[in-house]
N, C-alpha and C. Protein backbone atom coordinates (compact mmCIF):
# COMPACT_ATOMS: atom_id res chain seq x y z
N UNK A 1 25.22 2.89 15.19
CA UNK A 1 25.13 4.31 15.37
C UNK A 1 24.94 4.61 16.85
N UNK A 2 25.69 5.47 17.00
CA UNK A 2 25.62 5.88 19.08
C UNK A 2 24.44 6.88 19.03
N UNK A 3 23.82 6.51 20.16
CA UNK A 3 22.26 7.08 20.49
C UNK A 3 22.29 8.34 20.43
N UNK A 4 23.52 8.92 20.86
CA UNK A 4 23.53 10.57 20.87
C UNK A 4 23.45 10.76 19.53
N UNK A 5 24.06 10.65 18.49
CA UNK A 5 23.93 11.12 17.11
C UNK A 5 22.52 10.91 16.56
N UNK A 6 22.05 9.41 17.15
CA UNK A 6 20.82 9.48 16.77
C UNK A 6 19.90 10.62 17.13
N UNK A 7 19.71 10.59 18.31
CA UNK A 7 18.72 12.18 19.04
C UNK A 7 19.54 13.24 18.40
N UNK A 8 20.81 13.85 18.52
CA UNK A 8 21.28 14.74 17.35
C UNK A 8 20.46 15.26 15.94
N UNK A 9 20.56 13.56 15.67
CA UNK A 9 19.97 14.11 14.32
C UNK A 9 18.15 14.08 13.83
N UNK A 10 17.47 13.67 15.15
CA UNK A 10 16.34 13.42 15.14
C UNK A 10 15.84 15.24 15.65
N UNK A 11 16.74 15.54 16.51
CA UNK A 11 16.90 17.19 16.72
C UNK A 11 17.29 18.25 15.76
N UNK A 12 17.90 17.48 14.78
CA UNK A 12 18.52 18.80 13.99
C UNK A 12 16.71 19.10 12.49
N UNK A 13 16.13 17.60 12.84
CA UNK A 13 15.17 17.40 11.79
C UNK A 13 14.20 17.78 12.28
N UNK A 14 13.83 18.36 13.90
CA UNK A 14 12.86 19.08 14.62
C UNK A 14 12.95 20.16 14.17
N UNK A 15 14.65 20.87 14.21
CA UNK A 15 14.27 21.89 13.95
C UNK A 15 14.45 22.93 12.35
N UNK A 16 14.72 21.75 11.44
CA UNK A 16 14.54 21.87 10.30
C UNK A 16 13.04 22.01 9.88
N UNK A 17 12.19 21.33 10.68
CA UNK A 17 10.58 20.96 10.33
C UNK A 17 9.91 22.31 10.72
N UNK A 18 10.57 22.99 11.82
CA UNK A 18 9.97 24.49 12.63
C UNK A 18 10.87 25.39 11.46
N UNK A 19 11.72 25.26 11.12
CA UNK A 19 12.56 26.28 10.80
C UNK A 19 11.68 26.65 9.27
N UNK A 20 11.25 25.61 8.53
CA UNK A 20 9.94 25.57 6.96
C UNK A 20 9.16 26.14 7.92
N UNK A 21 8.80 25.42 8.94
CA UNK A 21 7.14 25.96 9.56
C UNK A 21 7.23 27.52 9.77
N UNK A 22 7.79 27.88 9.94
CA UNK A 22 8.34 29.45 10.17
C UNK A 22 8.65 29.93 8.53
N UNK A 23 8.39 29.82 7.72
CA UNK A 23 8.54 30.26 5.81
C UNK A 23 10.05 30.82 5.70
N UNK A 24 10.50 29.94 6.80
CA UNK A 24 12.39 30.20 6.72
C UNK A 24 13.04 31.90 7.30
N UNK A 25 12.44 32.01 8.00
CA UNK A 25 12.10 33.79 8.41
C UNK A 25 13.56 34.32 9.07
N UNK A 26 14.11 32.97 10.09
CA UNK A 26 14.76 32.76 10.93
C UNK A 26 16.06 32.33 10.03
N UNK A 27 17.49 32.71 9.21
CA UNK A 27 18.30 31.67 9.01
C UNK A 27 19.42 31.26 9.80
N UNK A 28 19.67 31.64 11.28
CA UNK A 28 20.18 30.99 12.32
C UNK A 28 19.60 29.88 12.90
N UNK A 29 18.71 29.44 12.43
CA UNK A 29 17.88 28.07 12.81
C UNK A 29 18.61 27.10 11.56
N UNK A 30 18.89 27.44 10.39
CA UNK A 30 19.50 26.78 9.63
C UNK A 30 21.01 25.93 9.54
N UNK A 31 21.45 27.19 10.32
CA UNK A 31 22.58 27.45 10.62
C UNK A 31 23.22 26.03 11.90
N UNK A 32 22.26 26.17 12.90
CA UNK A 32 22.37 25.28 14.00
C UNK A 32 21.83 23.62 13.06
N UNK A 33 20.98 23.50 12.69
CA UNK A 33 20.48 22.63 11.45
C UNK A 33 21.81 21.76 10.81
N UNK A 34 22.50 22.94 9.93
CA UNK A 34 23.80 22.43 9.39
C UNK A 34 25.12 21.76 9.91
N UNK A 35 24.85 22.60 11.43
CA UNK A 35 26.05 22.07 12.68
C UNK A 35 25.80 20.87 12.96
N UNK A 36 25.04 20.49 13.55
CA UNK A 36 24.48 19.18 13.78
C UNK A 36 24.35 17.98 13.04
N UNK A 37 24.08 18.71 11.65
CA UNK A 37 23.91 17.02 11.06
C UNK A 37 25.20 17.29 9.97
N UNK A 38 26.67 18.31 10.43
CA UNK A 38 27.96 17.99 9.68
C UNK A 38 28.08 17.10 10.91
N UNK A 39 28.10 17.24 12.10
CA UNK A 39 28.54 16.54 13.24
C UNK A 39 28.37 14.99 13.18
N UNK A 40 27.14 15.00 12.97
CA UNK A 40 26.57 13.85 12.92
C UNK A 40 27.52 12.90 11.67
N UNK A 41 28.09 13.54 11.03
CA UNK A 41 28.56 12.68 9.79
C UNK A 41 29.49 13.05 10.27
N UNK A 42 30.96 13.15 10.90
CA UNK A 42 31.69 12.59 11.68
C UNK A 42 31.29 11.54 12.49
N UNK A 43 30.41 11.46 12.78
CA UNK A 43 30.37 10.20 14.37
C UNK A 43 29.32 8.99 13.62
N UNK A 44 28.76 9.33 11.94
CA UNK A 44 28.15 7.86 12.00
C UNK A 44 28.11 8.08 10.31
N UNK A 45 27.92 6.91 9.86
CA UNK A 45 27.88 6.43 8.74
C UNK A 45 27.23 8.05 7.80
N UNK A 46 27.22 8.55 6.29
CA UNK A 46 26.64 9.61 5.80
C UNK A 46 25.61 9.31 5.64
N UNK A 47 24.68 8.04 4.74
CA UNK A 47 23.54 7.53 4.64
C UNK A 47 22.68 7.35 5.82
N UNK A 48 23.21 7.29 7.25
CA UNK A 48 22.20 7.02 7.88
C UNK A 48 21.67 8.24 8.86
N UNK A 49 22.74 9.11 8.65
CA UNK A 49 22.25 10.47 9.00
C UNK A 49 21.38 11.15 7.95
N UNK A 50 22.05 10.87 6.44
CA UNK A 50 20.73 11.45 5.68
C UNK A 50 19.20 11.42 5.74
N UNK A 51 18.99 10.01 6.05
CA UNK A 51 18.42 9.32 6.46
C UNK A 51 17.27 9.85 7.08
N UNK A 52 18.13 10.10 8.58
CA UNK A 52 17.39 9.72 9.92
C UNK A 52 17.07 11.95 9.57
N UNK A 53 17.50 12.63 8.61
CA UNK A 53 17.62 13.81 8.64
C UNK A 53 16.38 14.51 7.72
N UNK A 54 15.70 13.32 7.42
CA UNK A 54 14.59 13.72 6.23
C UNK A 54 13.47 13.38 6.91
N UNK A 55 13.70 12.87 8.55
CA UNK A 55 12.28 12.45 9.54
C UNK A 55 12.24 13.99 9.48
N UNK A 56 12.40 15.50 9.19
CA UNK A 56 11.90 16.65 9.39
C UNK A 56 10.31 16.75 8.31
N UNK A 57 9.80 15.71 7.76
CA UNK A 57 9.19 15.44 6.63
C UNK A 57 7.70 15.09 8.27
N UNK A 58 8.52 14.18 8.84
CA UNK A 58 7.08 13.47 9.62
C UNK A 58 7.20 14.53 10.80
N UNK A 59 8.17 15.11 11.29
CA UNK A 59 7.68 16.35 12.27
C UNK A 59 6.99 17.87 11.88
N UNK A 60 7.00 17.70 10.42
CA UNK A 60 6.25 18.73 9.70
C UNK A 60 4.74 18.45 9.70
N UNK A 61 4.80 17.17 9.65
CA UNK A 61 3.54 16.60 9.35
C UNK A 61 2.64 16.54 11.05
N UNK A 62 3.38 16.45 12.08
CA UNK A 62 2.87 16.54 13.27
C UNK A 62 2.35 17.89 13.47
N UNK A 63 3.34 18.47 13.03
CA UNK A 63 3.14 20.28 13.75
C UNK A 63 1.93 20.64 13.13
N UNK A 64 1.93 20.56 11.80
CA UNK A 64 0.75 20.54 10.57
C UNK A 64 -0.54 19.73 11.33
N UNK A 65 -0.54 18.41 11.97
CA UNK A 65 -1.39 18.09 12.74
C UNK A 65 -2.23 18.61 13.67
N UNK A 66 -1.22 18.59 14.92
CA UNK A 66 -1.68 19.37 15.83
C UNK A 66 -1.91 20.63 15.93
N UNK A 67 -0.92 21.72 15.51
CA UNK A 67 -0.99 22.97 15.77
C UNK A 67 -1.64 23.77 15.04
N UNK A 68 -1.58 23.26 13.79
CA UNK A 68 -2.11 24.18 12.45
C UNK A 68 -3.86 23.40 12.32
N UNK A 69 -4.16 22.27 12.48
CA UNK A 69 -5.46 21.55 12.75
C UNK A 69 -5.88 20.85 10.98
N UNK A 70 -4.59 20.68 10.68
CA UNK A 70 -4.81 19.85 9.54
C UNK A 70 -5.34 18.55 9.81
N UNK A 71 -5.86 18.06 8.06
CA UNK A 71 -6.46 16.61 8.39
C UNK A 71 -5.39 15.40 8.33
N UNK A 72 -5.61 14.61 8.48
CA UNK A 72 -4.98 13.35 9.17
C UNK A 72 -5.32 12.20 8.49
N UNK A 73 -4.48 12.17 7.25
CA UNK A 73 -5.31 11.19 6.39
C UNK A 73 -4.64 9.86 6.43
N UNK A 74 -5.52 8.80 6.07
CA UNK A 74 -4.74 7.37 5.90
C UNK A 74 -3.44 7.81 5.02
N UNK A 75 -3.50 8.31 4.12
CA UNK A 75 -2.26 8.48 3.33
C UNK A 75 -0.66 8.89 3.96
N UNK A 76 -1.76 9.82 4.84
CA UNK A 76 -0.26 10.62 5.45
C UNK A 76 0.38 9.65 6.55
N UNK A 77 -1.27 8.70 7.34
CA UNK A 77 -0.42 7.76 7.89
C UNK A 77 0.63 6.56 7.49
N UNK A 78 0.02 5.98 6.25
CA UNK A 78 0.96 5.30 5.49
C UNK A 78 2.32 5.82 5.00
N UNK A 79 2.29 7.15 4.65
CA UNK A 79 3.72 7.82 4.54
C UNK A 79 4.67 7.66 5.66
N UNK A 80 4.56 7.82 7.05
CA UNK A 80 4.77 7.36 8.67
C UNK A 80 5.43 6.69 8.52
N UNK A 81 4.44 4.98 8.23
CA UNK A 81 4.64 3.93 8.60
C UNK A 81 5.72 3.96 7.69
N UNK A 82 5.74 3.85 6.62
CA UNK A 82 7.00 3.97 5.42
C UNK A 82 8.22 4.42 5.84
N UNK A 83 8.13 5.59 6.72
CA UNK A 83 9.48 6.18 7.02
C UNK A 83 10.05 5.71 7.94
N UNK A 84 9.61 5.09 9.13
CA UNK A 84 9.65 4.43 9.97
C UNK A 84 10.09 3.34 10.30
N UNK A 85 9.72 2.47 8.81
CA UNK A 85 9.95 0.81 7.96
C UNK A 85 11.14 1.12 8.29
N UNK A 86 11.37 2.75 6.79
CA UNK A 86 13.07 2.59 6.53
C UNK A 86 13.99 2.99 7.60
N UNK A 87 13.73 3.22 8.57
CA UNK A 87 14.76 3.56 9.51
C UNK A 87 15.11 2.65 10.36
N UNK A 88 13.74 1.89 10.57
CA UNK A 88 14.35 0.22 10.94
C UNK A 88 15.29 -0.74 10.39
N UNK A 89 14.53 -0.49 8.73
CA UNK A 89 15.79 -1.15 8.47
C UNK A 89 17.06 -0.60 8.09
N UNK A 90 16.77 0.46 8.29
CA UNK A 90 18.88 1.06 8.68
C UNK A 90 19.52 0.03 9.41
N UNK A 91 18.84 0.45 10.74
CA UNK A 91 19.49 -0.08 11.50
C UNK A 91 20.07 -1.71 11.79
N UNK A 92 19.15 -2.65 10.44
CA UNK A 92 19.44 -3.99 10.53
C UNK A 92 20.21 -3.92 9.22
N UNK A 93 20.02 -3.39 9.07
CA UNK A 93 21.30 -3.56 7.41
C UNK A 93 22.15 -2.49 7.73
């Protein structure tokens, strides 16, 4: 997978994660969302953009962290590490 698609789609799942964080208020944020990760499936495999397109799960969970002053539980860290596993091993399989 070429690095740009990767950040592409690690971007389109930023702003999928703001675009919920916002109770969907905005649907031109969706819109740019959808551009990006059709793009992305031109330039790389469909599974590994799905993939890399559901990390909007752990940037929800940051924003929810920091900004909103939620708690920070072992659980949620183990969810992380999990998502993290699988994107590694995308990239080796």
């Amino acid at each position: 997978m070429d690095i740009n698609v990767f950040f592409a789609v690690i971007f389109a799942a930023f702003l999928h994660a703001t675009w919920n964080g916002m109770v969907k208020s905005h649907k031109d944020k969706y819109v740019a969302v959808a551009a990006i990760v059709v793009w992305g499936f031109t330039k790389a495999p469909i599974s590994l953009v799905s993939a890399l397109r559901e990390t909007s799960v752990i940037i929800a969970l940051l924003i929810g962290t920091f900004f909103l002053k939620e708690c920070f539980t072992i659980i949620k860290a183990g969810a992380i590490l999990i998502i993290f596993t699988e994107i590694i091993f995308l990239k080796f399989f």
